[in-house]
PDB file of N, CA and C in Angstrom:
ATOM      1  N   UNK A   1      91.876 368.358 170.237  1.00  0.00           N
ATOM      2  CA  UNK A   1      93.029 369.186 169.923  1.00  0.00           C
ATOM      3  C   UNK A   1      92.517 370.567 169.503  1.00  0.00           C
ATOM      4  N   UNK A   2      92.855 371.608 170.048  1.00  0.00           N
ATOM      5  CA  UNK A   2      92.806 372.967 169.892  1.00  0.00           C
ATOM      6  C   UNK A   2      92.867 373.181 167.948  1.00  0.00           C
ATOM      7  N   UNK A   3      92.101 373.959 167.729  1.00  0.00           N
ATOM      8  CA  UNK A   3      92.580 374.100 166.161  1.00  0.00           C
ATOM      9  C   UNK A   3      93.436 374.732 165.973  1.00  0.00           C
ATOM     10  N   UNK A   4      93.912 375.879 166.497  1.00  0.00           N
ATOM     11  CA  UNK A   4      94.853 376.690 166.703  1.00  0.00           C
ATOM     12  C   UNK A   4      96.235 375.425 166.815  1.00  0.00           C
ATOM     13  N   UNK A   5      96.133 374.613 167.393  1.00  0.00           N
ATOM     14  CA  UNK A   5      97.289 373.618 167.347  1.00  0.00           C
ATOM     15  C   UNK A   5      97.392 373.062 165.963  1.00  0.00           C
ATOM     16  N   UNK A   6      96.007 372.860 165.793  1.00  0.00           N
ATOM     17  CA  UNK A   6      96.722 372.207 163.876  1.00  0.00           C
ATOM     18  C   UNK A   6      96.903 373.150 162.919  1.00  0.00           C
ATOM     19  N   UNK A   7      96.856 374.375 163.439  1.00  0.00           N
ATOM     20  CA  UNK A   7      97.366 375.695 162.548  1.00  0.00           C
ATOM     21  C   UNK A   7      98.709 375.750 162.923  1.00  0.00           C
ATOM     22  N   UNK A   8      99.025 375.301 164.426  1.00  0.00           N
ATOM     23  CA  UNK A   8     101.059 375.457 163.970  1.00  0.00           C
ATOM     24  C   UNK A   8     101.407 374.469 163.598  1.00  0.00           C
ATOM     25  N   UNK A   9     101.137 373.079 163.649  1.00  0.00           N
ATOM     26  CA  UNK A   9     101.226 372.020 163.325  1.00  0.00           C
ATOM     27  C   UNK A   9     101.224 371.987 161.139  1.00  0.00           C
ATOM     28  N   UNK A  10     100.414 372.720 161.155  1.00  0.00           N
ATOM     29  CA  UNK A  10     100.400 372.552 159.743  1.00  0.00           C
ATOM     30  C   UNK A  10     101.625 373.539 159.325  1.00  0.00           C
ATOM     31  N   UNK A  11     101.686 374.624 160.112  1.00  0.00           N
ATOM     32  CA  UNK A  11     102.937 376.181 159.212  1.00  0.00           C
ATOM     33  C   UNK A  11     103.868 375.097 159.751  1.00  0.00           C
ATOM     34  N   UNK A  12     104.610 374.319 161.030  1.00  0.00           N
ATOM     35  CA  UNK A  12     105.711 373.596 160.930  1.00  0.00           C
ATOM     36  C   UNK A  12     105.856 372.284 160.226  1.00  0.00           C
ATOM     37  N   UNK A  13     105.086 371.616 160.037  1.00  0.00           N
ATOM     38  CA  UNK A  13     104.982 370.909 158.685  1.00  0.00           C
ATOM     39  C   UNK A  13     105.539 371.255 157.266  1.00  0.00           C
ATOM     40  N   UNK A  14     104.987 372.541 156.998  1.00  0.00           N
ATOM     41  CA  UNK A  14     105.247 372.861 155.650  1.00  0.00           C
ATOM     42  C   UNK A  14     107.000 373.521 155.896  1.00  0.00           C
ATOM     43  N   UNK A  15     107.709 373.864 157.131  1.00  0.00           N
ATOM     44  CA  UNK A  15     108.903 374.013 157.109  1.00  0.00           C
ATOM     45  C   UNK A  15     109.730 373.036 157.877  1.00  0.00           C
ATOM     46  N   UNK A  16     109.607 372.202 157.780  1.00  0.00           N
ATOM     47  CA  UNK A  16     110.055 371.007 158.343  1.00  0.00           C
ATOM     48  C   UNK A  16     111.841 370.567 158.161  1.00  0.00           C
ATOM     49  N   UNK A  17     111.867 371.261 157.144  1.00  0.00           N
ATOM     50  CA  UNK A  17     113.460 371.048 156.595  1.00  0.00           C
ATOM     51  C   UNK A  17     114.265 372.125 157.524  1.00  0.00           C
ATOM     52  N   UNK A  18     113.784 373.307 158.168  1.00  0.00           N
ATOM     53  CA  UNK A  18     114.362 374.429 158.885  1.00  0.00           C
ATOM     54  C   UNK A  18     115.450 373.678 160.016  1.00  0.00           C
ATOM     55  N   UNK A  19     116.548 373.965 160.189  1.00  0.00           N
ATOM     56  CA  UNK A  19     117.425 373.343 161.006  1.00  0.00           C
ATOM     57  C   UNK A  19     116.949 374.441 162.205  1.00  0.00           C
ATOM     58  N   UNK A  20     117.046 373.549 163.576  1.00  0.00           N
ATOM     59  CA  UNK A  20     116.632 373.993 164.875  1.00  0.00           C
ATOM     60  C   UNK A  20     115.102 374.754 164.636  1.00  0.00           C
ATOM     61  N   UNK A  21     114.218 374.046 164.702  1.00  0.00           N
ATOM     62  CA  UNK A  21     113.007 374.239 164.675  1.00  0.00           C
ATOM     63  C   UNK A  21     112.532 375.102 166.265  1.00  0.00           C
ATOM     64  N   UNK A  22     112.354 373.707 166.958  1.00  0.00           N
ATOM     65  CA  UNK A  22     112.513 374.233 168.368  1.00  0.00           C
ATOM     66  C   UNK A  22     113.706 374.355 169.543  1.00  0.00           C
ATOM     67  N   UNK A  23     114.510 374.993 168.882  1.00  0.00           N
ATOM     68  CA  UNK A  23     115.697 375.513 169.594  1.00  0.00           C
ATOM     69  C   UNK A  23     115.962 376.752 169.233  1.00  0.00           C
ATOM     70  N   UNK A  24     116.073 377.329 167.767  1.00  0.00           N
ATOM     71  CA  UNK A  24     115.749 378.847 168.066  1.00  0.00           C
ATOM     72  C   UNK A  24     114.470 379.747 168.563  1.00  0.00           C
ATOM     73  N   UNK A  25     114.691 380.379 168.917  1.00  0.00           N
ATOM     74  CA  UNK A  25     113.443 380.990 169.523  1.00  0.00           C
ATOM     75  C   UNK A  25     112.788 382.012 168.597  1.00  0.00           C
ATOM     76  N   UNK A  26     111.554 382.482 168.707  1.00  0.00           N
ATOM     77  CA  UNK A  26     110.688 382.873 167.512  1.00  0.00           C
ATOM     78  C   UNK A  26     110.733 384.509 168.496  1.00  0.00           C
ATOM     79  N   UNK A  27     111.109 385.665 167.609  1.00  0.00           N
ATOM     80  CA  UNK A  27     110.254 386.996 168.237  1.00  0.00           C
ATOM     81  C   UNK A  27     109.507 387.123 169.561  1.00  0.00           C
ATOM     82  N   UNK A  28     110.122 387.685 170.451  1.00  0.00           N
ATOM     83  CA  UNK A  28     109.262 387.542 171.796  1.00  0.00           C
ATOM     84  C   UNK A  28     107.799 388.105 171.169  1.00  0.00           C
ATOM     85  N   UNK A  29     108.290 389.472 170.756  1.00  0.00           N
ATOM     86  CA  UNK A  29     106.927 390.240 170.209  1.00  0.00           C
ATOM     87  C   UNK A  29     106.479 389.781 169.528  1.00  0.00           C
ATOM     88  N   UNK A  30     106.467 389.220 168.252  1.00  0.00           N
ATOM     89  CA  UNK A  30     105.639 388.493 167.379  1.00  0.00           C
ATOM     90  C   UNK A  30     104.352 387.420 168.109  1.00  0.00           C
ATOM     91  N   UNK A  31     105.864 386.752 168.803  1.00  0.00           N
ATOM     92  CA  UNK A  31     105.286 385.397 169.509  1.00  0.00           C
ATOM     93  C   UNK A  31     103.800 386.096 170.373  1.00  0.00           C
ATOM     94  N   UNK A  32     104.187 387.463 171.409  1.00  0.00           N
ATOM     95  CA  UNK A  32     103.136 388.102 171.911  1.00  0.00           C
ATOM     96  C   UNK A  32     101.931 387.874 171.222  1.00  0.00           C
ATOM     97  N   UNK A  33     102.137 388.941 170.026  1.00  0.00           N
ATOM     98  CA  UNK A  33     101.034 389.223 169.000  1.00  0.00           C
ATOM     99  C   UNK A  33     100.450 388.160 168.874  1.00  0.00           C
ATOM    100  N   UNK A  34     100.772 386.806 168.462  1.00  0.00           N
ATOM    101  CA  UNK A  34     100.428 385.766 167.820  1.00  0.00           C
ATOM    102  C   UNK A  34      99.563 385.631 168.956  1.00  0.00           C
ATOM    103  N   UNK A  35      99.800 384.688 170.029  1.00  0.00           N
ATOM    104  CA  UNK A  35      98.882 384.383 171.447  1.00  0.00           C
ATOM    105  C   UNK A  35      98.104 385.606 171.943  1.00  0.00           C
ATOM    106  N   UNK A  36      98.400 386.938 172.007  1.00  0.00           N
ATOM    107  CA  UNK A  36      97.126 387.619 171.716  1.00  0.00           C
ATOM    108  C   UNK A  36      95.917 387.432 170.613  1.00  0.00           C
ATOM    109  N   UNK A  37      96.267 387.240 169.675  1.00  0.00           N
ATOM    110  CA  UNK A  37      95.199 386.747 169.038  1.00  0.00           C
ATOM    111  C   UNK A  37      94.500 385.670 169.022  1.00  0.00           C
ATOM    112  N   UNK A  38      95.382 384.683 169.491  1.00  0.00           N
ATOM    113  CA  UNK A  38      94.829 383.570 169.730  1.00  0.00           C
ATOM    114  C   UNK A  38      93.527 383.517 171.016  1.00  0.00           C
ATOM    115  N   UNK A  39      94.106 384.006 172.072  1.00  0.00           N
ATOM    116  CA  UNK A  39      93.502 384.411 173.470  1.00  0.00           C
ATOM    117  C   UNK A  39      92.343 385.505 173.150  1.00  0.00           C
ATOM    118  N   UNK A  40      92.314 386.349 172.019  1.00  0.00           N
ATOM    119  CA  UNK A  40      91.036 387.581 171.638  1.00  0.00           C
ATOM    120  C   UNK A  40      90.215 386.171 170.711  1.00  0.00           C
ATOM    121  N   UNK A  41      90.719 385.153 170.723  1.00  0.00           N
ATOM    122  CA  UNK A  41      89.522 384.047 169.929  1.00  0.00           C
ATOM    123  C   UNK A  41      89.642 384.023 168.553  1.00  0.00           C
ATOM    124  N   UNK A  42      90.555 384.430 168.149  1.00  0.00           N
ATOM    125  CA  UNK A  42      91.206 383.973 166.657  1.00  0.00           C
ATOM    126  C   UNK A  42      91.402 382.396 166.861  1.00  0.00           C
ATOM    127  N   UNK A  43      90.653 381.718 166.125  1.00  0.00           N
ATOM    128  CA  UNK A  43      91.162 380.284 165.767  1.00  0.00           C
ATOM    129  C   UNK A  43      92.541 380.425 165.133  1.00  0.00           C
ATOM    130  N   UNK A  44      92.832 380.433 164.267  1.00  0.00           N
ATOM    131  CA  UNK A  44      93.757 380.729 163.500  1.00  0.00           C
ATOM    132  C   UNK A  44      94.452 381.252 162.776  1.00  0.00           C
ATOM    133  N   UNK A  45      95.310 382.307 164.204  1.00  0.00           N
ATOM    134  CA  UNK A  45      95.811 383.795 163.339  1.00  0.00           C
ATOM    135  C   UNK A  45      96.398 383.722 162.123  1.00  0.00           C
ATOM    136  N   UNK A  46      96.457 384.613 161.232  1.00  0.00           N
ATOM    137  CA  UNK A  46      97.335 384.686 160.144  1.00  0.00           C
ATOM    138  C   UNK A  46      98.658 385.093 160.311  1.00  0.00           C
ATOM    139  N   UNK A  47      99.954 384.550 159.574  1.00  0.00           N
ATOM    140  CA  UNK A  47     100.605 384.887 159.773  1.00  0.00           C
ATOM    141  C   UNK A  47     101.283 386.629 159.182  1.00  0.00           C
ATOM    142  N   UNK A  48     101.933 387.210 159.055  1.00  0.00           N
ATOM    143  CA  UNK A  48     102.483 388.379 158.796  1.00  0.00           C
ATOM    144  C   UNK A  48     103.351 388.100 157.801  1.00  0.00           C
ATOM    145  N   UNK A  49     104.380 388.593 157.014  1.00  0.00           N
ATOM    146  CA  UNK A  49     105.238 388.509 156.626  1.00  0.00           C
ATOM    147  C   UNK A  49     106.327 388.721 157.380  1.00  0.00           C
ATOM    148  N   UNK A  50     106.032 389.152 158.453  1.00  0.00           N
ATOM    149  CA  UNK A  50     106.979 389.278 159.734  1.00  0.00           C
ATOM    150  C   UNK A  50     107.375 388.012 160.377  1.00  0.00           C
ATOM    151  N   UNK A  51     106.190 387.328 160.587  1.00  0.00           N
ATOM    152  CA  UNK A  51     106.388 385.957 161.507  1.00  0.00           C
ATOM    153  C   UNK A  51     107.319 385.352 160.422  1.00  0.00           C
ATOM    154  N   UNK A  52     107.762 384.142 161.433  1.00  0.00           N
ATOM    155  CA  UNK A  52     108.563 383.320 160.688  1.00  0.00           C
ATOM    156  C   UNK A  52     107.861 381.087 161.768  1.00  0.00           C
ATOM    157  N   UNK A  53     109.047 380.312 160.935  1.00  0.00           N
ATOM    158  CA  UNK A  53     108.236 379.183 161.780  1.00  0.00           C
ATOM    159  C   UNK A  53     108.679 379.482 162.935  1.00  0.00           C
ATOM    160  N   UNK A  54     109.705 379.846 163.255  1.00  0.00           N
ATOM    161  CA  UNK A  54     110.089 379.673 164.606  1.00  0.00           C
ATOM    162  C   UNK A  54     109.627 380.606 166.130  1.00  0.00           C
ATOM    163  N   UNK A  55     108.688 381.798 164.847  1.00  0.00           N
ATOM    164  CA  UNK A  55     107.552 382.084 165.846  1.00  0.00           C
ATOM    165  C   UNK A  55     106.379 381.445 166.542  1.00  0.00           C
ATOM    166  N   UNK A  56     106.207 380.295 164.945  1.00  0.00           N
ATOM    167  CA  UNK A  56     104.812 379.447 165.455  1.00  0.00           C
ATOM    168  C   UNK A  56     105.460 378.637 166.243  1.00  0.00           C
ATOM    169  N   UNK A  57     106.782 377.837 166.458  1.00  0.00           N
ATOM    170  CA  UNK A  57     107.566 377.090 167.420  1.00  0.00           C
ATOM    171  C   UNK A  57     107.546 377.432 168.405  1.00  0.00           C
ATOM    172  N   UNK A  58     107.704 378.985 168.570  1.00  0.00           N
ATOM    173  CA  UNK A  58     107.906 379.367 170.133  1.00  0.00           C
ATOM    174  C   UNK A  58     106.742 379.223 171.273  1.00  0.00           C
ATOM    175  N   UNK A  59     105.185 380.070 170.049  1.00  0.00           N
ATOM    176  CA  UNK A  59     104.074 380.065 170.477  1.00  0.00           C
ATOM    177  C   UNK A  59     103.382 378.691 171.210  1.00  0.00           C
ATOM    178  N   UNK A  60     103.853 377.489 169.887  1.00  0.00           N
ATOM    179  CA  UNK A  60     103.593 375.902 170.794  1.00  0.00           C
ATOM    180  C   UNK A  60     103.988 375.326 171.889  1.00  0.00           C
ATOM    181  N   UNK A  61     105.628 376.279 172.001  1.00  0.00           N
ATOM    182  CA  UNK A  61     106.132 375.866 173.418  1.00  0.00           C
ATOM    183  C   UNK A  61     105.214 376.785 174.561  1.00  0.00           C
ATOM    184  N   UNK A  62     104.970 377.642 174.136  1.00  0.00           N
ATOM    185  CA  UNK A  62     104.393 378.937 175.379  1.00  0.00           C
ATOM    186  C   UNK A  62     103.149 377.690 175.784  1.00  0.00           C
ATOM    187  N   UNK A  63     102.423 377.762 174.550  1.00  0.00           N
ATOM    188  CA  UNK A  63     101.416 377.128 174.837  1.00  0.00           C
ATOM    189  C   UNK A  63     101.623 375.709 176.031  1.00  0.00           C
ATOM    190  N   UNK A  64     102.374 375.077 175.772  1.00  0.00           N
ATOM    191  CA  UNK A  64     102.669 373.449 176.440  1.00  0.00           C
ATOM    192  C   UNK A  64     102.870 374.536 177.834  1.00  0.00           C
ATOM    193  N   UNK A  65     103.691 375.340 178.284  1.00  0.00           N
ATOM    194  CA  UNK A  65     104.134 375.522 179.456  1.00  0.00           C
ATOM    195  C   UNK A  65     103.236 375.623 179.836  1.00  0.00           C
ATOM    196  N   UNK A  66     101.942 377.125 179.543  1.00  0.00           N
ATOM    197  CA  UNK A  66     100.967 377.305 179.862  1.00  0.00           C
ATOM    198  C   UNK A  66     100.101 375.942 180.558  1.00  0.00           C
ATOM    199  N   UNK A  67      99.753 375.255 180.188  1.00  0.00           N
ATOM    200  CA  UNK A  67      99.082 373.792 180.637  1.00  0.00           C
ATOM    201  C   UNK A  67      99.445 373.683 182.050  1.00  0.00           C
ATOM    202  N   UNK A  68      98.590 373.153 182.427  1.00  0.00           N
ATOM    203  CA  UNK A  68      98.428 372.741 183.719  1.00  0.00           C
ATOM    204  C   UNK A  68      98.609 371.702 183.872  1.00  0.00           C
ATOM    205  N   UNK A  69      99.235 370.948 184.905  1.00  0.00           N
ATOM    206  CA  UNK A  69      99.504 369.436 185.142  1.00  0.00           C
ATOM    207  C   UNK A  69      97.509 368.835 185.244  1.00  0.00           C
ATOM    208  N   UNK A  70      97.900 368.080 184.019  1.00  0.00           N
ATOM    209  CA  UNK A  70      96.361 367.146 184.664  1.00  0.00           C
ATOM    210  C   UNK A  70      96.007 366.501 185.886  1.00  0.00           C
TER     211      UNK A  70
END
């Protein structure tokens, strides 16, 4: 598992009570920023006071699409 995965895994954990987790959508731009850093080799960007969870939500979905069928 990517560590970067147990870095959103852990920020949606700790907001777990948030109604529509993955159904609202997180900041296109944020979401950008975030997977740019991830992709420049940040294990585990920090968040901003800007981000919110449903940025790290969005980023996990980008991520899953991204994937390639095994």
């Amino acid at each position: 598992v990517p560590i970067f995965l147990r870095w959103c895994f852990d920020c949606i954990r700790r907001s777990i009570k948030h109604e529509g987790l993955f159904r609202k959508s997180g900041g296109s731009q944020r979401v950008k920023e975030l997977m740019a850093r991830i992709e420049d080799g940040l294990l585990t960007p920090s968040l901003s006071s800007s981000n919110t969870v449903f940025d790290v939500c969005s980023l996990f979905k980008e991520f899953l699409r991204r994937l390639t069928y095994p």
